[in-house]
PDB file of N, CA and C in Angstrom:
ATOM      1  N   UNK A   1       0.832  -1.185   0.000  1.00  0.00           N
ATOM      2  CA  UNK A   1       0.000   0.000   0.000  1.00  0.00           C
ATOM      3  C   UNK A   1       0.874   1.244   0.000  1.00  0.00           C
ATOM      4  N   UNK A   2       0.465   2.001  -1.220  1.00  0.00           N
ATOM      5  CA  UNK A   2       1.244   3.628  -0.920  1.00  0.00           C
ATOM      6  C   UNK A   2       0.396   4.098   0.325  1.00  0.00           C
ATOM      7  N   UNK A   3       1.368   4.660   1.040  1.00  0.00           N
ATOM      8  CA  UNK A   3       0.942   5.420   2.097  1.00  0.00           C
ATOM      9  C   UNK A   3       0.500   6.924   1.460  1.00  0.00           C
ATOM     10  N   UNK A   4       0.958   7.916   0.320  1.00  0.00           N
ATOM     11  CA  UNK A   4       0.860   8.678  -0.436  1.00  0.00           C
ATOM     12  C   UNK A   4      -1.013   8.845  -1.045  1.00  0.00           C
ATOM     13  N   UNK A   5      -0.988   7.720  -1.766  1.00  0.00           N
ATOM     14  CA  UNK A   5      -2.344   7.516  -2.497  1.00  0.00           C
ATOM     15  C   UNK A   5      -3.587   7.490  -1.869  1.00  0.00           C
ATOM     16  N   UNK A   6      -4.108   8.663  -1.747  1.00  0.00           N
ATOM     17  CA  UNK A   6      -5.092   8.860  -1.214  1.00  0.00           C
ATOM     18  C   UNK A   6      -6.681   8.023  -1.469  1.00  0.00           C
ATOM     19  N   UNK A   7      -6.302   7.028  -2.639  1.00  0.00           N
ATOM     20  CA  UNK A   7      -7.585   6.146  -2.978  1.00  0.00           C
ATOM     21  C   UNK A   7      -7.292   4.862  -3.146  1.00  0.00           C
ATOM     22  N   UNK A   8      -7.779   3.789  -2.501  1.00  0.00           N
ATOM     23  CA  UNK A   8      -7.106   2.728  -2.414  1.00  0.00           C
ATOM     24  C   UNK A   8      -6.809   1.859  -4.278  1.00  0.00           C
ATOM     25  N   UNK A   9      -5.822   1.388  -4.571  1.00  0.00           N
ATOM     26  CA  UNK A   9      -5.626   0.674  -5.774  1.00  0.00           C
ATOM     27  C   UNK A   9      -6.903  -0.844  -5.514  1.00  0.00           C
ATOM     28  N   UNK A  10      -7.289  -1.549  -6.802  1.00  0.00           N
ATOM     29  CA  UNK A  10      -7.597  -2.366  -6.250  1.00  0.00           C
ATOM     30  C   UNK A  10      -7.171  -3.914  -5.705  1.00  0.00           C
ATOM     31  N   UNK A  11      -5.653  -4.069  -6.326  1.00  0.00           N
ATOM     32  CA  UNK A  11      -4.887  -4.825  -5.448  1.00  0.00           C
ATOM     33  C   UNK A  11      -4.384  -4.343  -3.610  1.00  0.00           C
ATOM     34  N   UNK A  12      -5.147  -3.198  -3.405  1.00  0.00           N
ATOM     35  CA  UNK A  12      -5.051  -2.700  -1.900  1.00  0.00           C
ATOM     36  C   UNK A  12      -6.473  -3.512  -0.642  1.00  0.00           C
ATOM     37  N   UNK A  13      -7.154  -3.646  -2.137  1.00  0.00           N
ATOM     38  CA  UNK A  13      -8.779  -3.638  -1.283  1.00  0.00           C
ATOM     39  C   UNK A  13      -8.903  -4.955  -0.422  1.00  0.00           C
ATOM     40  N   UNK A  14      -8.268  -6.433  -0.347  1.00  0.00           N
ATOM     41  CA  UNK A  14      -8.575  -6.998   0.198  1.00  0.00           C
ATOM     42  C   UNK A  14      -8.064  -7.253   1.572  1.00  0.00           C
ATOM     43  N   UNK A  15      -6.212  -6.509   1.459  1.00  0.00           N
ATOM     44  CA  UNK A  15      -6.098  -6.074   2.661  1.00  0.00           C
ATOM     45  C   UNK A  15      -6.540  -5.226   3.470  1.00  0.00           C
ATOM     46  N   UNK A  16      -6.852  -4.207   2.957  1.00  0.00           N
ATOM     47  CA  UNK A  16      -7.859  -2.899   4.036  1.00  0.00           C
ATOM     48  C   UNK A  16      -9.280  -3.433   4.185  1.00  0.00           C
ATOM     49  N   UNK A  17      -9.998  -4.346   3.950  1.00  0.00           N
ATOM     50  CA  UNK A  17     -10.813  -5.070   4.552  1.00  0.00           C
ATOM     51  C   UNK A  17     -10.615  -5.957   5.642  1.00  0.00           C
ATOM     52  N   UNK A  18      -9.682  -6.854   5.282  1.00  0.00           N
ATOM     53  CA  UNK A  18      -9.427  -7.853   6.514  1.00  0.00           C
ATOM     54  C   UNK A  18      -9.088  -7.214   7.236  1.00  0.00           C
ATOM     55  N   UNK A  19      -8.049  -6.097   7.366  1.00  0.00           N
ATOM     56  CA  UNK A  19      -7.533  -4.955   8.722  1.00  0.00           C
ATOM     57  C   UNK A  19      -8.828  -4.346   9.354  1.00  0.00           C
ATOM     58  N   UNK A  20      -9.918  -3.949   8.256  1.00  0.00           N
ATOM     59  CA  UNK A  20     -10.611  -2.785   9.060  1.00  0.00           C
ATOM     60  C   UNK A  20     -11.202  -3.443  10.238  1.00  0.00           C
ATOM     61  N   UNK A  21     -11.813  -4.383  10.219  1.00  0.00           N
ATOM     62  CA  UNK A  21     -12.658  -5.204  11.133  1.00  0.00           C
ATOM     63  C   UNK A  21     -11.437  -4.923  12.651  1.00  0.00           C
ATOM     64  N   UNK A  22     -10.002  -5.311  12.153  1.00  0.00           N
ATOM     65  CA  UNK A  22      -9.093  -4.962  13.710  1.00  0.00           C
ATOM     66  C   UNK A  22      -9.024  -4.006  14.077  1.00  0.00           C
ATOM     67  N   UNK A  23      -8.760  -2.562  13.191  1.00  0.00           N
ATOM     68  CA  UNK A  23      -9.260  -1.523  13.723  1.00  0.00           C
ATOM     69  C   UNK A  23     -10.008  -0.937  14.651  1.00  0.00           C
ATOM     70  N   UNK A  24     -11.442  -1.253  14.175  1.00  0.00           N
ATOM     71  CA  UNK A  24     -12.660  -0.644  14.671  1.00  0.00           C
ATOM     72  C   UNK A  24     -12.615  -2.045  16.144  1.00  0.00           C
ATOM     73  N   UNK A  25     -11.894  -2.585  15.895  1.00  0.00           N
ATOM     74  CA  UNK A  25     -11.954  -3.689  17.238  1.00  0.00           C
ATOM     75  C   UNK A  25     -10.983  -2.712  18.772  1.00  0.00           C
ATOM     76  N   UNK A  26      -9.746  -2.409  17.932  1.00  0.00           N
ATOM     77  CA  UNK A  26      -8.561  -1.795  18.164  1.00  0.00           C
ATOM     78  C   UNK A  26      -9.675  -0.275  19.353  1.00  0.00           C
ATOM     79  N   UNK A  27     -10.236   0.121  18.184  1.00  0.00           N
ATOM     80  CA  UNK A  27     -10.985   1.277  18.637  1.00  0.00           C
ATOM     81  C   UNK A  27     -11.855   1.663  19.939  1.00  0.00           C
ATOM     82  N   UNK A  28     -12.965   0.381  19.340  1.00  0.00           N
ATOM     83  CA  UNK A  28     -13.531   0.050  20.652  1.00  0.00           C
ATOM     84  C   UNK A  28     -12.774  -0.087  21.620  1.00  0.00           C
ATOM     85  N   UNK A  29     -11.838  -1.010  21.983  1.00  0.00           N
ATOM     86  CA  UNK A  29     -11.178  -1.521  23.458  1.00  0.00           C
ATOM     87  C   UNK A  29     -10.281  -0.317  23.650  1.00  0.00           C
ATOM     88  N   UNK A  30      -9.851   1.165  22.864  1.00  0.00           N
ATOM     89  CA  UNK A  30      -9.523   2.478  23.033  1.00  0.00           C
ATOM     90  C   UNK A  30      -7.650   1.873  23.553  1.00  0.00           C
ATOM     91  N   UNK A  31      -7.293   0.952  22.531  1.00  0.00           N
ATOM     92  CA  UNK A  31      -6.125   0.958  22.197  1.00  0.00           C
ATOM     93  C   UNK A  31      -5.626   1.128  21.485  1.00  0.00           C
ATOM     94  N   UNK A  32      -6.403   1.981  20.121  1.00  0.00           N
ATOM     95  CA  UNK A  32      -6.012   2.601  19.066  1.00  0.00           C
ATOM     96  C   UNK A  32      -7.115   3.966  18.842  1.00  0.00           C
ATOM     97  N   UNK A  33      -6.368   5.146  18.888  1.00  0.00           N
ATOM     98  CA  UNK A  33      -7.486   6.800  19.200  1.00  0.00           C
ATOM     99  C   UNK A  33      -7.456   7.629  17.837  1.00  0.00           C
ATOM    100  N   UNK A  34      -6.601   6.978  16.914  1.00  0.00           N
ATOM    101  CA  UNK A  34      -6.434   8.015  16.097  1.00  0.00           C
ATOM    102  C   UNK A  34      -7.041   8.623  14.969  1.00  0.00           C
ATOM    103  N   UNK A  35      -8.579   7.568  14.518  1.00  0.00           N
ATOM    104  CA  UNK A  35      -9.484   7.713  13.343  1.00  0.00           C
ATOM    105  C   UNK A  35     -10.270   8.928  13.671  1.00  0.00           C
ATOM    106  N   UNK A  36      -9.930   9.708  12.363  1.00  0.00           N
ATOM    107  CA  UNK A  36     -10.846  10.925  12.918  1.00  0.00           C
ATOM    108  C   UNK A  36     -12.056  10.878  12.992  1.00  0.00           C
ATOM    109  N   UNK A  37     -12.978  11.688  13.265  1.00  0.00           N
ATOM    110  CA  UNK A  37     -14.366  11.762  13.867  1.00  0.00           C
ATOM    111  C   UNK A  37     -15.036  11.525  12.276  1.00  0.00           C
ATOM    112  N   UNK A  38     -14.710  12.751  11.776  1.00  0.00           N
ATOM    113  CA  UNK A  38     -15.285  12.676  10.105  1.00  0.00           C
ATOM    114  C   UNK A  38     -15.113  11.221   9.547  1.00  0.00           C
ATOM    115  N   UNK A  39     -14.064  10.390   9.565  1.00  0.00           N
ATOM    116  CA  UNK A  39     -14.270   9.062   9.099  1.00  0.00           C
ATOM    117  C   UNK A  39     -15.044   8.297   9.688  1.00  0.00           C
ATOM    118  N   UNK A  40     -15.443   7.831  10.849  1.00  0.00           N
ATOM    119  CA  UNK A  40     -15.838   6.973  11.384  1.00  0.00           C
ATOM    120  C   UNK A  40     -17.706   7.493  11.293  1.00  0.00           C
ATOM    121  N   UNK A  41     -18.001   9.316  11.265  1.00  0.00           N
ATOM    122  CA  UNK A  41     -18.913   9.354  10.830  1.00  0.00           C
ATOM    123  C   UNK A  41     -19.705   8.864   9.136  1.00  0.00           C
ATOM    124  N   UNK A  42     -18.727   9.614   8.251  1.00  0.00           N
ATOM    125  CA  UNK A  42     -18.822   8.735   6.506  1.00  0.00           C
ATOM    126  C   UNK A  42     -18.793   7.267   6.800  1.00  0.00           C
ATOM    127  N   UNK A  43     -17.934   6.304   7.445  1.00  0.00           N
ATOM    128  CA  UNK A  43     -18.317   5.060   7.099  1.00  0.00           C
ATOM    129  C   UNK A  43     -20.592   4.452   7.831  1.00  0.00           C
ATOM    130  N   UNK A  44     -19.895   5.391   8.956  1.00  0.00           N
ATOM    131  CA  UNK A  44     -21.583   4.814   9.593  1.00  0.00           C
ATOM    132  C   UNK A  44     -22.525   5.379   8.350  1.00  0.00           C
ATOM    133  N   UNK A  45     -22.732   6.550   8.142  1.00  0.00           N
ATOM    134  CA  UNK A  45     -23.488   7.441   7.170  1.00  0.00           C
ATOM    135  C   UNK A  45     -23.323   6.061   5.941  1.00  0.00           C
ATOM    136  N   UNK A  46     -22.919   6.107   5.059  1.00  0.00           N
ATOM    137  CA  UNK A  46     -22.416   5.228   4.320  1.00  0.00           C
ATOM    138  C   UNK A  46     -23.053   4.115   4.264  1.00  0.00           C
ATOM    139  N   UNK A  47     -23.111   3.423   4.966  1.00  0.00           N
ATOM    140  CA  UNK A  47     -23.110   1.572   5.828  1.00  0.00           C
ATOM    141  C   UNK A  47     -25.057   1.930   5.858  1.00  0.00           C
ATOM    142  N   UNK A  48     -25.732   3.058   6.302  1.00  0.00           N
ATOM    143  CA  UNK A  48     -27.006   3.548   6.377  1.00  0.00           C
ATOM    144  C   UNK A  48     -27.381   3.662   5.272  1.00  0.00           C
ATOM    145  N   UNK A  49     -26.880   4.452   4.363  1.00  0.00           N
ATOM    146  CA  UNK A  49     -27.328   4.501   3.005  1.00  0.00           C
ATOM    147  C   UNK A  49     -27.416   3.210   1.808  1.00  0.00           C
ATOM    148  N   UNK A  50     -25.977   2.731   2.202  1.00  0.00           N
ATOM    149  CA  UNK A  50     -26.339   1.185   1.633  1.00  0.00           C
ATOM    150  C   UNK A  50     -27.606   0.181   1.948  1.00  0.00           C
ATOM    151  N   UNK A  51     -27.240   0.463   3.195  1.00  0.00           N
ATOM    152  CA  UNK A  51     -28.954  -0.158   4.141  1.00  0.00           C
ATOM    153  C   UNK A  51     -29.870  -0.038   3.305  1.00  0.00           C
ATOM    154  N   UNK A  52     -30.022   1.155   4.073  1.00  0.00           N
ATOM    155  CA  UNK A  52     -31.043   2.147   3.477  1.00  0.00           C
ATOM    156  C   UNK A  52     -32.008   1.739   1.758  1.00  0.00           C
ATOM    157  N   UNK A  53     -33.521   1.231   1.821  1.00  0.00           N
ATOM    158  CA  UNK A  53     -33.633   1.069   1.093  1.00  0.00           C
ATOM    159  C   UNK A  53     -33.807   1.895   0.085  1.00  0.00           C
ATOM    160  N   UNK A  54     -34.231   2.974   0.331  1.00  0.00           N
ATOM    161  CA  UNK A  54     -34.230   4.659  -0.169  1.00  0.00           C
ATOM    162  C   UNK A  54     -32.919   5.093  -0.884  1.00  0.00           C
ATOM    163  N   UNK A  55     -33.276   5.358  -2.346  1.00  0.00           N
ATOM    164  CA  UNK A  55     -31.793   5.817  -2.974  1.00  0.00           C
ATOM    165  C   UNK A  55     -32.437   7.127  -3.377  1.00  0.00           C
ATOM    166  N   UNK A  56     -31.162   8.111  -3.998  1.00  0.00           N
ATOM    167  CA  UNK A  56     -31.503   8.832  -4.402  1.00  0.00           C
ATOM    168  C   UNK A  56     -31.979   8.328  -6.012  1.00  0.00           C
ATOM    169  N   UNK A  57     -31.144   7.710  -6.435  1.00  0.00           N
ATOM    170  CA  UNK A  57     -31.634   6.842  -8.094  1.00  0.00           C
ATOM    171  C   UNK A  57     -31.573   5.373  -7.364  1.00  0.00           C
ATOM    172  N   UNK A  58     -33.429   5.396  -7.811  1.00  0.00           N
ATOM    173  CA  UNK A  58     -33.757   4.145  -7.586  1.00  0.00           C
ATOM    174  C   UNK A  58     -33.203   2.865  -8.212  1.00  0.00           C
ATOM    175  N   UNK A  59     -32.447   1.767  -7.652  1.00  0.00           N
ATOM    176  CA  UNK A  59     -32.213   0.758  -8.188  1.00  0.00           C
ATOM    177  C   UNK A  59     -32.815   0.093  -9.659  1.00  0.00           C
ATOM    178  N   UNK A  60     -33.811   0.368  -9.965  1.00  0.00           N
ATOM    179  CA  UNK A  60     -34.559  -0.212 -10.872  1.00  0.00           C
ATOM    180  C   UNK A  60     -34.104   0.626 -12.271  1.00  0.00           C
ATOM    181  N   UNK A  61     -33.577   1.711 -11.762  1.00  0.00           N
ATOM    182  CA  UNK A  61     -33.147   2.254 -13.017  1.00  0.00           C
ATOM    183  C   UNK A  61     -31.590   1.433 -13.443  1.00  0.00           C
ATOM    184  N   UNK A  62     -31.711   0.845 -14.812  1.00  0.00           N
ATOM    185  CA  UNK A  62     -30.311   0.292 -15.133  1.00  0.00           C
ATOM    186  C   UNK A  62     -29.397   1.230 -15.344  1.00  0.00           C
ATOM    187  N   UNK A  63     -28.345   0.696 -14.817  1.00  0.00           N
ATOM    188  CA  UNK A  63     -26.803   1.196 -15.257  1.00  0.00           C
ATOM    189  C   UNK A  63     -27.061   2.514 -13.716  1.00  0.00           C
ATOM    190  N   UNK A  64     -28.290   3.528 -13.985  1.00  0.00           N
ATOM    191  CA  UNK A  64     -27.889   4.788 -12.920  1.00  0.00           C
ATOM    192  C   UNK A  64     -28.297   4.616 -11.583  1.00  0.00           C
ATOM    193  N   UNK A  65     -29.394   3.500 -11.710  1.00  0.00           N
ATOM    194  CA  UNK A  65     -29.709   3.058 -10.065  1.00  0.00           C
ATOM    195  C   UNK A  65     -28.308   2.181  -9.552  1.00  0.00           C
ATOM    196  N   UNK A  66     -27.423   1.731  -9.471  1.00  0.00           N
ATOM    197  CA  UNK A  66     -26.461   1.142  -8.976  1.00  0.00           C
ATOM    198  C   UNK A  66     -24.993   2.419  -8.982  1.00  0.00           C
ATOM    199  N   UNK A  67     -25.309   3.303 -10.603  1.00  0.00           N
ATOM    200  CA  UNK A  67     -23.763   4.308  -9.802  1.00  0.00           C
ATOM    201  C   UNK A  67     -24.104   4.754  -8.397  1.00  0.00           C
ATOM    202  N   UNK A  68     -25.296   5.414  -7.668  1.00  0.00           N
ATOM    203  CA  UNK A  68     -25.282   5.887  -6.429  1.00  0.00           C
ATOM    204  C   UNK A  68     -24.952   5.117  -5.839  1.00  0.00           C
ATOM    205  N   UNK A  69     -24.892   3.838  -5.387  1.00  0.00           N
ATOM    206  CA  UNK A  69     -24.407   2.819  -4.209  1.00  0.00           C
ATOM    207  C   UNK A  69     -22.676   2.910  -4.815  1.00  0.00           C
ATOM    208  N   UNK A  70     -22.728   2.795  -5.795  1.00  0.00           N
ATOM    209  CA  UNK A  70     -21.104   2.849  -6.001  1.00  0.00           C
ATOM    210  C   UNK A  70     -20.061   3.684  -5.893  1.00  0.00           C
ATOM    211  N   UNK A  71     -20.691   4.799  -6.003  1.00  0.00           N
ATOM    212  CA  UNK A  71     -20.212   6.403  -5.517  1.00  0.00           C
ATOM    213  C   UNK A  71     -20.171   6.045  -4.298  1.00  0.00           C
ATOM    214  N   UNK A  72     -21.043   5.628  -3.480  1.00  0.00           N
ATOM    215  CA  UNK A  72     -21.218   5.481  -1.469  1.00  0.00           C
ATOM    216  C   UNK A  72     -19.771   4.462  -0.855  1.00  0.00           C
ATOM    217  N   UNK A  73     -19.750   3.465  -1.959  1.00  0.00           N
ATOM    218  CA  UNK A  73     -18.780   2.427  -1.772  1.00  0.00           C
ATOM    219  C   UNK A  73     -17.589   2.823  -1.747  1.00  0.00           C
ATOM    220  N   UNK A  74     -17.160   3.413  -2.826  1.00  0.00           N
ATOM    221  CA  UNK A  74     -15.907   4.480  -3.619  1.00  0.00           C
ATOM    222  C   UNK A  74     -15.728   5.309  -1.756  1.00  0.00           C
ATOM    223  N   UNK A  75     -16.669   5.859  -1.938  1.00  0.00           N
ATOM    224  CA  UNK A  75     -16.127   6.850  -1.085  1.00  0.00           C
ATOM    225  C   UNK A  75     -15.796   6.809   0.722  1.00  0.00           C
ATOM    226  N   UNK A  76     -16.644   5.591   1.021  1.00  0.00           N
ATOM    227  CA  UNK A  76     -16.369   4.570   2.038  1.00  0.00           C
ATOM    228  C   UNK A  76     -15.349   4.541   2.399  1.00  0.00           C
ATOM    229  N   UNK A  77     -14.944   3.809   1.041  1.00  0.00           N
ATOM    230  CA  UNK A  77     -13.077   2.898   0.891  1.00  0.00           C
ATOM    231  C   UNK A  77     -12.353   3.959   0.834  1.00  0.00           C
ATOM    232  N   UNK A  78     -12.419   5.167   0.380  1.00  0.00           N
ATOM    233  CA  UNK A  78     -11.496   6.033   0.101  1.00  0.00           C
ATOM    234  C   UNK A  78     -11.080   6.388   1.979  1.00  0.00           C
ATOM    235  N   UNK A  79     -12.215   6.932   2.149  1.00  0.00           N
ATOM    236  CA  UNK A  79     -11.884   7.223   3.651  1.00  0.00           C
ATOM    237  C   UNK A  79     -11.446   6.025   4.823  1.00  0.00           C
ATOM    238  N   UNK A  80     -11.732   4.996   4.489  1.00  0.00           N
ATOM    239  CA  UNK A  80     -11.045   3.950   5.280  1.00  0.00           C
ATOM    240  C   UNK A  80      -9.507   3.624   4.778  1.00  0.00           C
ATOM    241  N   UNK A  81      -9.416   3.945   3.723  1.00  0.00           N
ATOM    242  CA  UNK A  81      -8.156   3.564   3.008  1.00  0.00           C
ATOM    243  C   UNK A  81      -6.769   4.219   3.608  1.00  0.00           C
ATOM    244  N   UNK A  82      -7.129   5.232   3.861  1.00  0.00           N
ATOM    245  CA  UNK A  82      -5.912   6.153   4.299  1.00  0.00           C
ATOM    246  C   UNK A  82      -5.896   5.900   6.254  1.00  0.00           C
ATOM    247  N   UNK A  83      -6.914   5.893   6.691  1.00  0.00           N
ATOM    248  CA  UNK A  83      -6.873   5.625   8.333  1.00  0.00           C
ATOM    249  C   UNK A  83      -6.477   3.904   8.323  1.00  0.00           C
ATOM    250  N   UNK A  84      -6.954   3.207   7.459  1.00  0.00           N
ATOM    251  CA  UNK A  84      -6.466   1.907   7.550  1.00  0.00           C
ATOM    252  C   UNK A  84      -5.117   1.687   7.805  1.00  0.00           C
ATOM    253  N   UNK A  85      -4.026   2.360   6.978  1.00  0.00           N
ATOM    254  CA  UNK A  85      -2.944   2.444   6.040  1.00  0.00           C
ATOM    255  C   UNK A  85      -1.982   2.696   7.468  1.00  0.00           C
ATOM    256  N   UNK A  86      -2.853   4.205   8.139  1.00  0.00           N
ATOM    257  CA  UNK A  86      -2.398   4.634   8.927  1.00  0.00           C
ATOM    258  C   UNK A  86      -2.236   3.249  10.054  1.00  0.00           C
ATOM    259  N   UNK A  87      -3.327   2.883  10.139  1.00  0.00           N
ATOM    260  CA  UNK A  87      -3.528   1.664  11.470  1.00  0.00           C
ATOM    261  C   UNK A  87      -2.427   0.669  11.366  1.00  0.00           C
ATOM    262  N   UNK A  88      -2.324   0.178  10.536  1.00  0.00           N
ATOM    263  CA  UNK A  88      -1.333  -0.756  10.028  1.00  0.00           C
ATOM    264  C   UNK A  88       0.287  -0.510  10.515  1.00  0.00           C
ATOM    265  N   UNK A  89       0.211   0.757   9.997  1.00  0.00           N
ATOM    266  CA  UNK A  89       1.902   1.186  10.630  1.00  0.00           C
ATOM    267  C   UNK A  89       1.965   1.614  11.982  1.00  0.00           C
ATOM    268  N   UNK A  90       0.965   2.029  12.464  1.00  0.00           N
ATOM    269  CA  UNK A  90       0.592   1.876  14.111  1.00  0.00           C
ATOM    270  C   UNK A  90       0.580   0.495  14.818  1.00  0.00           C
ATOM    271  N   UNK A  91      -0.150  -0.199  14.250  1.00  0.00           N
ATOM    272  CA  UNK A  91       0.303  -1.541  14.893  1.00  0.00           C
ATOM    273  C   UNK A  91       1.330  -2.102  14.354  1.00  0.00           C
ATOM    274  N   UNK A  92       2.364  -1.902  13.235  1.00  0.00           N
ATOM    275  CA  UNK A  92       3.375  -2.649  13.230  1.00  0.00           C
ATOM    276  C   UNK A  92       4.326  -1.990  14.148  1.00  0.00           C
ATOM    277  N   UNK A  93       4.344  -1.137  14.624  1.00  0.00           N
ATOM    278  CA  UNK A  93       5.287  -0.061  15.505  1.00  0.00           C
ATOM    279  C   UNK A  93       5.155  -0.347  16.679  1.00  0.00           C
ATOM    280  N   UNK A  94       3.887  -0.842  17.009  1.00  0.00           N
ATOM    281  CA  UNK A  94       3.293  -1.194  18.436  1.00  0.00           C
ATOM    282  C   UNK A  94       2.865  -2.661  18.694  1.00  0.00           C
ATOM    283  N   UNK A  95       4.267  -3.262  18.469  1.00  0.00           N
ATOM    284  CA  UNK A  95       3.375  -4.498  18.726  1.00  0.00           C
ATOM    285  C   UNK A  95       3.196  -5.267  19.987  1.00  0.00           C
ATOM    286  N   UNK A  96       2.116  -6.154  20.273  1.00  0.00           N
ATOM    287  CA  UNK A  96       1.496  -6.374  21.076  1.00  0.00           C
ATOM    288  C   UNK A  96       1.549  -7.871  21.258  1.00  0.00           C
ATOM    289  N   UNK A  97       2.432  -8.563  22.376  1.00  0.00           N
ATOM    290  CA  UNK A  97       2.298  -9.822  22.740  1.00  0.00           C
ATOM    291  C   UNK A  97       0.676 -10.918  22.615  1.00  0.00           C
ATOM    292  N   UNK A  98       0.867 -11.931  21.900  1.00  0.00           N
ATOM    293  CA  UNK A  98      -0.345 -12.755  22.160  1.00  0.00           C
ATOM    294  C   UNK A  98      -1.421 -12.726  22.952  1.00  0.00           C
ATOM    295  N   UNK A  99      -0.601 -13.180  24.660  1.00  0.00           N
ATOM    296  CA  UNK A  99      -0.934 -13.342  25.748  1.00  0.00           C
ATOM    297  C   UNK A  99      -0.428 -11.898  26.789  1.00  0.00           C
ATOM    298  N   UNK A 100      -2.086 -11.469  26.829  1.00  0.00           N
ATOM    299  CA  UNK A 100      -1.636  -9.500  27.699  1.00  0.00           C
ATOM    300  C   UNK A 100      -1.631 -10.102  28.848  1.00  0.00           C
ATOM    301  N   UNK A 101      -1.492 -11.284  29.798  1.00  0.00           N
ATOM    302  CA  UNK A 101      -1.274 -10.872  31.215  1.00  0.00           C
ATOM    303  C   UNK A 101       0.179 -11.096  31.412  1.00  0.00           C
ATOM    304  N   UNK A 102       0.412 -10.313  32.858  1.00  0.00           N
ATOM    305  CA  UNK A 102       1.189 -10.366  32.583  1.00  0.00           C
ATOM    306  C   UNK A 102       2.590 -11.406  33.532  1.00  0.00           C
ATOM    307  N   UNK A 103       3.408 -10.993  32.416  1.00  0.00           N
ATOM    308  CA  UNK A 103       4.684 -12.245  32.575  1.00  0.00           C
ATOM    309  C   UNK A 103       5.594 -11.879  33.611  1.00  0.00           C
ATOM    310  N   UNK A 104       5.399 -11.103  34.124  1.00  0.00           N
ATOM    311  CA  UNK A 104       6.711 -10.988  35.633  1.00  0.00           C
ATOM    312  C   UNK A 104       6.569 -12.351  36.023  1.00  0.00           C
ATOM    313  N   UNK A 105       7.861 -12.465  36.505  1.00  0.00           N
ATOM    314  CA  UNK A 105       7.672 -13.389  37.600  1.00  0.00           C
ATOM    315  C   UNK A 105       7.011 -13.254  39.215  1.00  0.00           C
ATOM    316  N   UNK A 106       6.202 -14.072  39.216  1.00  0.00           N
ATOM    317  CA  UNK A 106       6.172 -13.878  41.083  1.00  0.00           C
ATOM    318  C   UNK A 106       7.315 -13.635  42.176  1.00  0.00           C
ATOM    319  N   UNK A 107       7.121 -12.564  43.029  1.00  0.00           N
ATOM    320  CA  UNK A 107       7.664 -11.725  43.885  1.00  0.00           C
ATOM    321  C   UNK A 107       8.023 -12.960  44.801  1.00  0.00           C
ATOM    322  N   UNK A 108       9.185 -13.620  45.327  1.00  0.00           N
ATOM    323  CA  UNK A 108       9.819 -14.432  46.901  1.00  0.00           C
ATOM    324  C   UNK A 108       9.381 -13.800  47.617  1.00  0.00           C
ATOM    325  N   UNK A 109       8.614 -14.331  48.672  1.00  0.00           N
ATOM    326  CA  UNK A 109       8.317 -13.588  49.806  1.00  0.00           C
ATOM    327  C   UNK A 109       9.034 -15.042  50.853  1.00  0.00           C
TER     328      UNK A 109
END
């Protein structure tokens, strides 16, 4: 992955999928802080609209009912692409033993 390229290639896409899921895992348990607000809002927004059975061009129209979901998709990935990218070199920098308890040895008393 260029760290540079602000839109993911599509030999990028199947790794920034399998990562994102650790991310937003990463996120939750607030051992990773750094996705900005605006992304994490576009992907929810996004993820709703796909839902969402309501398009602006109704599905039924060929070829133009499907660019709107694809524009939503596009632009999804774009914004996960670059915080992904980011995550990745955050956790390779930070890495994190298997097993978190921890390994001291017990104290002689």
């Amino acid at each position: 992955m260029n760290p540079l390229r602000p839109t993911p290639k599509l030999s990028d896409l199947p790794r920034l999928l399998r990562s994102s899921p650790a991310m937003f895992r990463d996120l939750i348990q607030r051992r990773y802080r750094k996705v900005p607000a605006g992304t994490l809002t576009g992907v929810v927004l996004g993820l709703i609209y796909l839902i969402n059975p309501l398009d602006l061009i109704p599905d039924v129209l060929p070829i133009f009912g499907v660019v709107d979901d694809s524009l939503v998709v596009g632009i999804v990935l774009a914004l996960l692409s670059c915080d992904v990218k980011k995550y990745l070199s955050w956790k390779n920098s930070n890495p994190r033993p298997n097993n978190t308890r921890d390994l001291t040895p017990p104290a002689n008393h």
